[in-house]
C-alpha atoms as a PDB file:
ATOM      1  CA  UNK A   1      11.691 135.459-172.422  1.00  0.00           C
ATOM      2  CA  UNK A   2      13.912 133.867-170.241  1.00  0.00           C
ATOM      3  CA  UNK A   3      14.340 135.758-166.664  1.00  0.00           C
ATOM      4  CA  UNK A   4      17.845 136.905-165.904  1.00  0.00           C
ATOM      5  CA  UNK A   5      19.394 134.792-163.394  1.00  0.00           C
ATOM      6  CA  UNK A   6      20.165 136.420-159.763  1.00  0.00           C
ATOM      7  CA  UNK A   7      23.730 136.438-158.640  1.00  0.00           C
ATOM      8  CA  UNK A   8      23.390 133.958-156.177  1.00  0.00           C
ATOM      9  CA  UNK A   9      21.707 131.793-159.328  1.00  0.00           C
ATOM     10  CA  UNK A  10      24.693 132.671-162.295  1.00  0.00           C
ATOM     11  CA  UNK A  11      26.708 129.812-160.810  1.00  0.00           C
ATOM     12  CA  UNK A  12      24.105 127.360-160.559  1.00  0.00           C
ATOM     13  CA  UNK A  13      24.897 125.097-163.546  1.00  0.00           C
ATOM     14  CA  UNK A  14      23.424 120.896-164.249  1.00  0.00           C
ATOM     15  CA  UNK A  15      26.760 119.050-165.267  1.00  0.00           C
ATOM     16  CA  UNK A  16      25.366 115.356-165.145  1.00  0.00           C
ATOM     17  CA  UNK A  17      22.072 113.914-164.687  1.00  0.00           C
ATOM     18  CA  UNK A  18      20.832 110.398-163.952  1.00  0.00           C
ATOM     19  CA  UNK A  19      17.611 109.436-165.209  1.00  0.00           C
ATOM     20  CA  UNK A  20      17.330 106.524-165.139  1.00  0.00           C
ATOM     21  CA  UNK A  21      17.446 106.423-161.796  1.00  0.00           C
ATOM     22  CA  UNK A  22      13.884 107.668-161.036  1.00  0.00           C
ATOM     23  CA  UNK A  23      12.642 104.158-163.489  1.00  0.00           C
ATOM     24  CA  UNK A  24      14.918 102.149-161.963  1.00  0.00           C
ATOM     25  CA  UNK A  25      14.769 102.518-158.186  1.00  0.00           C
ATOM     26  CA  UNK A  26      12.068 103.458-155.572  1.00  0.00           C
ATOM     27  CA  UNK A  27      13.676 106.660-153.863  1.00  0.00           C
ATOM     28  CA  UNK A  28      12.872 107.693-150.526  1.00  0.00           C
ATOM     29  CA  UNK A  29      15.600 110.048-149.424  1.00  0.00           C
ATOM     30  CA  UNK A  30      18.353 112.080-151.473  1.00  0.00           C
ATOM     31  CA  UNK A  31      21.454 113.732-149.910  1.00  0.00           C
ATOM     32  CA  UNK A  32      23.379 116.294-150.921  1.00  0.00           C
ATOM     33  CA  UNK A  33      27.026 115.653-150.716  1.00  0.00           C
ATOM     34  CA  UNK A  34      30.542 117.017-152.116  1.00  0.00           C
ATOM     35  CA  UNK A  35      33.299 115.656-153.725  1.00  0.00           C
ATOM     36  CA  UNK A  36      36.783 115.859-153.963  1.00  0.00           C
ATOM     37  CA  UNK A  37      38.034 116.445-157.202  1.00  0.00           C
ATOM     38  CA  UNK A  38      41.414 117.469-159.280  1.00  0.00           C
ATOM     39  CA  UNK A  39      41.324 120.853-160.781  1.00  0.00           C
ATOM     40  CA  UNK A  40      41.688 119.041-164.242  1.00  0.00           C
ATOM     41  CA  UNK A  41      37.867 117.389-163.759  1.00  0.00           C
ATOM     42  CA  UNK A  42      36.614 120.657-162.831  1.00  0.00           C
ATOM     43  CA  UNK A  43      37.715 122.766-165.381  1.00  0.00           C
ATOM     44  CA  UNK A  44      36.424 119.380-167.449  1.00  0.00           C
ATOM     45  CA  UNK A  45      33.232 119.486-165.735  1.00  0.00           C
ATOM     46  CA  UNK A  46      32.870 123.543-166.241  1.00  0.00           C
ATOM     47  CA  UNK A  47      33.151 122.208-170.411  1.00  0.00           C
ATOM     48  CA  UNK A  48      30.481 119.438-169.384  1.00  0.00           C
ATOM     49  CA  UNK A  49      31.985 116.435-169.736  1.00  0.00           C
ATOM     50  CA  UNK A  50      30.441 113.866-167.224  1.00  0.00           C
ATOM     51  CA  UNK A  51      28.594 111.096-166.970  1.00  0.00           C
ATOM     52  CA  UNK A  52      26.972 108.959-163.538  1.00  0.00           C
ATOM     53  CA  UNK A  53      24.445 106.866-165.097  1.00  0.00           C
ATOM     54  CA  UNK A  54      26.328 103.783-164.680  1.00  0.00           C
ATOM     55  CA  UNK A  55      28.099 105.016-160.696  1.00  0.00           C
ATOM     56  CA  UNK A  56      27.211 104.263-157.717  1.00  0.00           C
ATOM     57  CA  UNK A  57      27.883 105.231-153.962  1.00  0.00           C
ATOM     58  CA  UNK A  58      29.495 103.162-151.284  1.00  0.00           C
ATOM     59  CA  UNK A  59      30.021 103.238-147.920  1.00  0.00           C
ATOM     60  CA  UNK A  60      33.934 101.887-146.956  1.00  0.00           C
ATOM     61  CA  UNK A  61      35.971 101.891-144.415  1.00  0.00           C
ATOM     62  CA  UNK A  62      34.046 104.740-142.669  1.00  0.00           C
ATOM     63  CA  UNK A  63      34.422 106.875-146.207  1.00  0.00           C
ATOM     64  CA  UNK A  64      31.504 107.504-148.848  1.00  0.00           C
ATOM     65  CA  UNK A  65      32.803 107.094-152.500  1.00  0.00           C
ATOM     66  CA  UNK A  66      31.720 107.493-155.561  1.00  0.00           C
ATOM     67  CA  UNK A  67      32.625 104.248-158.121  1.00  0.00           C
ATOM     68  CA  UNK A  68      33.177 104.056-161.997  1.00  0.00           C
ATOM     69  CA  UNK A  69      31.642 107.872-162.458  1.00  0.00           C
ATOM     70  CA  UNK A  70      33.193 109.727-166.031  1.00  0.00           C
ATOM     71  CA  UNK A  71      34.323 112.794-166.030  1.00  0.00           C
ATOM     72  CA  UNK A  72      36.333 113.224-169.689  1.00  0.00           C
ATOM     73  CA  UNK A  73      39.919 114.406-169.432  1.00  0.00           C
ATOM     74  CA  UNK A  74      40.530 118.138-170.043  1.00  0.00           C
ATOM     75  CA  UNK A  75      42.292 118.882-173.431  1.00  0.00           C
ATOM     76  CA  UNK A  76      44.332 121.485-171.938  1.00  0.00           C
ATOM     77  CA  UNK A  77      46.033 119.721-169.327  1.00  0.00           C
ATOM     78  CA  UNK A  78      49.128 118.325-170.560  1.00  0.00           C
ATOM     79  CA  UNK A  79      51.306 117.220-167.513  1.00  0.00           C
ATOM     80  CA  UNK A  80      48.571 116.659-164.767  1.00  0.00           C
ATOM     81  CA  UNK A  81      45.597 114.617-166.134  1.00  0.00           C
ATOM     82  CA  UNK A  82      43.073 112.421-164.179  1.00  0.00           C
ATOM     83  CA  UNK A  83      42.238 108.835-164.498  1.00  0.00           C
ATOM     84  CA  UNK A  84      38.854 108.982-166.040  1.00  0.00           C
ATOM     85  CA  UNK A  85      36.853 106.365-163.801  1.00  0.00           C
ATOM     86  CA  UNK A  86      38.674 106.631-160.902  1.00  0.00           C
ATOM     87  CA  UNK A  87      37.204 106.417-157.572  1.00  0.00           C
ATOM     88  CA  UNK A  88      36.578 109.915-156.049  1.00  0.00           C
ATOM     89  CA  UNK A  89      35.530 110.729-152.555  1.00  0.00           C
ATOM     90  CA  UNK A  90      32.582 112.198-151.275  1.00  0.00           C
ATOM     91  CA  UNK A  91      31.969 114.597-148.501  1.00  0.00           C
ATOM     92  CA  UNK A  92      29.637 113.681-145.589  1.00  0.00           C
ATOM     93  CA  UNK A  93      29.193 114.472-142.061  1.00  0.00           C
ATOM     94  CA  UNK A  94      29.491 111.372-139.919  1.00  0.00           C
ATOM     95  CA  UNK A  95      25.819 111.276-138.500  1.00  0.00           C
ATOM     96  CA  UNK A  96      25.233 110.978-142.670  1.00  0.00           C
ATOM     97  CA  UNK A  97      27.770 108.605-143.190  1.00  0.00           C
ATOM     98  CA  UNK A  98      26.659 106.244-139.772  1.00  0.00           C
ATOM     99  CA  UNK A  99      23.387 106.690-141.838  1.00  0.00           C
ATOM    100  CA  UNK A 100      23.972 105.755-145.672  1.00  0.00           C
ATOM    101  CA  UNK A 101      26.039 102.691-143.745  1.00  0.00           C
ATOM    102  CA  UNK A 102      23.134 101.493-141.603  1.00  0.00           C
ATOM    103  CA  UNK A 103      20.942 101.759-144.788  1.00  0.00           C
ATOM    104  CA  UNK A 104      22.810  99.808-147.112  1.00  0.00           C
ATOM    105  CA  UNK A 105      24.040  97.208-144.861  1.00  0.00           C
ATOM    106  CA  UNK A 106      21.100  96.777-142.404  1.00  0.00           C
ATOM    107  CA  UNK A 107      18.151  98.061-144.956  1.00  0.00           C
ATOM    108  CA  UNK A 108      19.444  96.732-148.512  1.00  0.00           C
ATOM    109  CA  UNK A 109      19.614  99.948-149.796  1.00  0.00           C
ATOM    110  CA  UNK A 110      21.391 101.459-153.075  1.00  0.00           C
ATOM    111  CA  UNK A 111      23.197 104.501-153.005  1.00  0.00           C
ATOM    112  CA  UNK A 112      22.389 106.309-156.254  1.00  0.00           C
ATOM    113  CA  UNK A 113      23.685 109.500-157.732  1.00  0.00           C
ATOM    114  CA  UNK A 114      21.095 111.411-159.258  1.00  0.00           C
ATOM    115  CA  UNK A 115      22.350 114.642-160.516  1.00  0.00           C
ATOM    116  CA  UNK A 116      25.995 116.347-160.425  1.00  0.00           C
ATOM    117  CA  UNK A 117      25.779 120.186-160.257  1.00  0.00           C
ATOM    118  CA  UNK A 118      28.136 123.149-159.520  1.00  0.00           C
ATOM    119  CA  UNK A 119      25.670 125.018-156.429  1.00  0.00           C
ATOM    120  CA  UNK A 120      25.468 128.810-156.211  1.00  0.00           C
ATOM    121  CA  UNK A 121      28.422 129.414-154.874  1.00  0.00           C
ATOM    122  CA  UNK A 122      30.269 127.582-157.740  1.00  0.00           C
ATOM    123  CA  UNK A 123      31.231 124.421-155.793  1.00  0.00           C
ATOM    124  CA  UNK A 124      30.703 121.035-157.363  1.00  0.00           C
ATOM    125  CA  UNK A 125      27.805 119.007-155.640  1.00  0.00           C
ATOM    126  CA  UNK A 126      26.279 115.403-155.363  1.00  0.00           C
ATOM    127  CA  UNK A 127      22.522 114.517-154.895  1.00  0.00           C
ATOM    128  CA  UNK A 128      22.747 110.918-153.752  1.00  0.00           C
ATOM    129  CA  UNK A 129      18.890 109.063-153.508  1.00  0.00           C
ATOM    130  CA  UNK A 130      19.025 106.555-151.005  1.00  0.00           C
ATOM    131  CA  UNK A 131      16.764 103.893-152.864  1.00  0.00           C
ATOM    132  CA  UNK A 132      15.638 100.576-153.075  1.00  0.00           C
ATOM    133  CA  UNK A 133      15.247  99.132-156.551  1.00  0.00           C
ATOM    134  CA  UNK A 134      12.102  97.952-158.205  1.00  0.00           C
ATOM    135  CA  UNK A 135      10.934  95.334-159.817  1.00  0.00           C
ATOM    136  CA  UNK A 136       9.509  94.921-163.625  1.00  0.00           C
ATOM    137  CA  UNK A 137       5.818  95.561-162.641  1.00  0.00           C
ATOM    138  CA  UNK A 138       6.660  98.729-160.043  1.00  0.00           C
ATOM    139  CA  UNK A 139       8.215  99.922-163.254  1.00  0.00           C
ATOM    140  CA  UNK A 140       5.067  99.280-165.640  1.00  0.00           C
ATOM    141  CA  UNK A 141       2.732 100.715-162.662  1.00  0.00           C
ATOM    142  CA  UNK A 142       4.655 103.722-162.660  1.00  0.00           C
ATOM    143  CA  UNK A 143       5.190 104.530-166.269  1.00  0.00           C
ATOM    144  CA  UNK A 144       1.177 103.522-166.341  1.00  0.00           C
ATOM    145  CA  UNK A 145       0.150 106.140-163.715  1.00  0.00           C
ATOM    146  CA  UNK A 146       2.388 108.687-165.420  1.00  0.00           C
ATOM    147  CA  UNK A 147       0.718 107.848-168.538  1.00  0.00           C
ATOM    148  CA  UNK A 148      -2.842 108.446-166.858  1.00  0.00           C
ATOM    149  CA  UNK A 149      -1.608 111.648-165.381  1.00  0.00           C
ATOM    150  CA  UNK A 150      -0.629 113.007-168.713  1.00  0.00           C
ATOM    151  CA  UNK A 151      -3.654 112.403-170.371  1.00  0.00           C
ATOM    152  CA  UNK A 152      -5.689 113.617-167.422  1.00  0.00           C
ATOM    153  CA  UNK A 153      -4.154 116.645-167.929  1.00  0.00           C
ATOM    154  CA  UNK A 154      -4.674 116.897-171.440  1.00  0.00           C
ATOM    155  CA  UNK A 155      -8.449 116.079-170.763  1.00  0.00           C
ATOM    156  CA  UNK A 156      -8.758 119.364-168.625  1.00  0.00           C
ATOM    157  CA  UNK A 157      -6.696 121.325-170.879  1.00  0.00           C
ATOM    158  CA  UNK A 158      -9.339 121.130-173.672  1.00  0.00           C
ATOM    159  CA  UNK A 159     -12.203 121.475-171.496  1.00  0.00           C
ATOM    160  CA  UNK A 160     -10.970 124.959-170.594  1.00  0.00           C
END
């Protein structure tokens, strides 16, 4: 039986998640950041309509910004619709900003977004991994030591 959910939890909701983006890129920090959106995408988003498996997150012109995310248009809005894909900003202090820049120009680091979510409060939030992607045989090492973990734990299961 499922426990019932505290108010500060009844908002927390998972709109999009990425991942691929654990298989696809070593990441060593996340970031949680906001985003400016129309009320269109978030009554949208409240339906769950979203996607950021194929977005990223740049760094321009001193602004973070979220690139070719989908957020599917709301039926009910008739004379003020969003663009689909457009580019939609994201909310970051400057020391974070100063550091996402000196990571992905300095470092060679990707910006990734991992998983879109409306927090307790009922505001819509980013988690951004800053990551650095891997290569065809730090993919088959990982999937191998998941594999191995798996099993292990099957192994003790039926000895107890």
């Amino acid at each position: 039986m499922a426990k019932p959910k505290t108010p500060e939890e009844k908002n927390y909701k998972v709109v999009a998640e990425n991942r691929r983006a654990r298989r696809e890129y070593a990441i060593e920090d996340d970031l949680e950041v906001g985003i400016v959106l129309e009320g269109s995408e978030v009554k949208s988003l409240r339906e769950g309509g979203s996607n950021i498996a194929e977005s990223y997150a740049t760094v321009d012109e001193a602004e973070l910004w979220l690139v070719n995310s989908y957020i599917a248009p709301y039926a009910q809005a008739k004379t003020w619709k969003h663009e689909e894909r457009r580019r939609r900003k994201l909310l970051a202090s400057k020391r974070e900003l100063s550091r996402l820049w000196n990571a992905t120009q300095r470092q060679g680091m990707t910006l990734v977004p991992m998983a879109m979510y409306f927090n307790h409060r009922g505001l819509v939030k980013l988690k951004i991994g800053i990551a650095k992607g891997k290569k065809l045989a730090d993919k088959r090492a990982t999937d191998a030591k998941r594999d191995w973990n798996r099993q292990k734990q099957r192994l003790l299961k039926e000895r107890h």
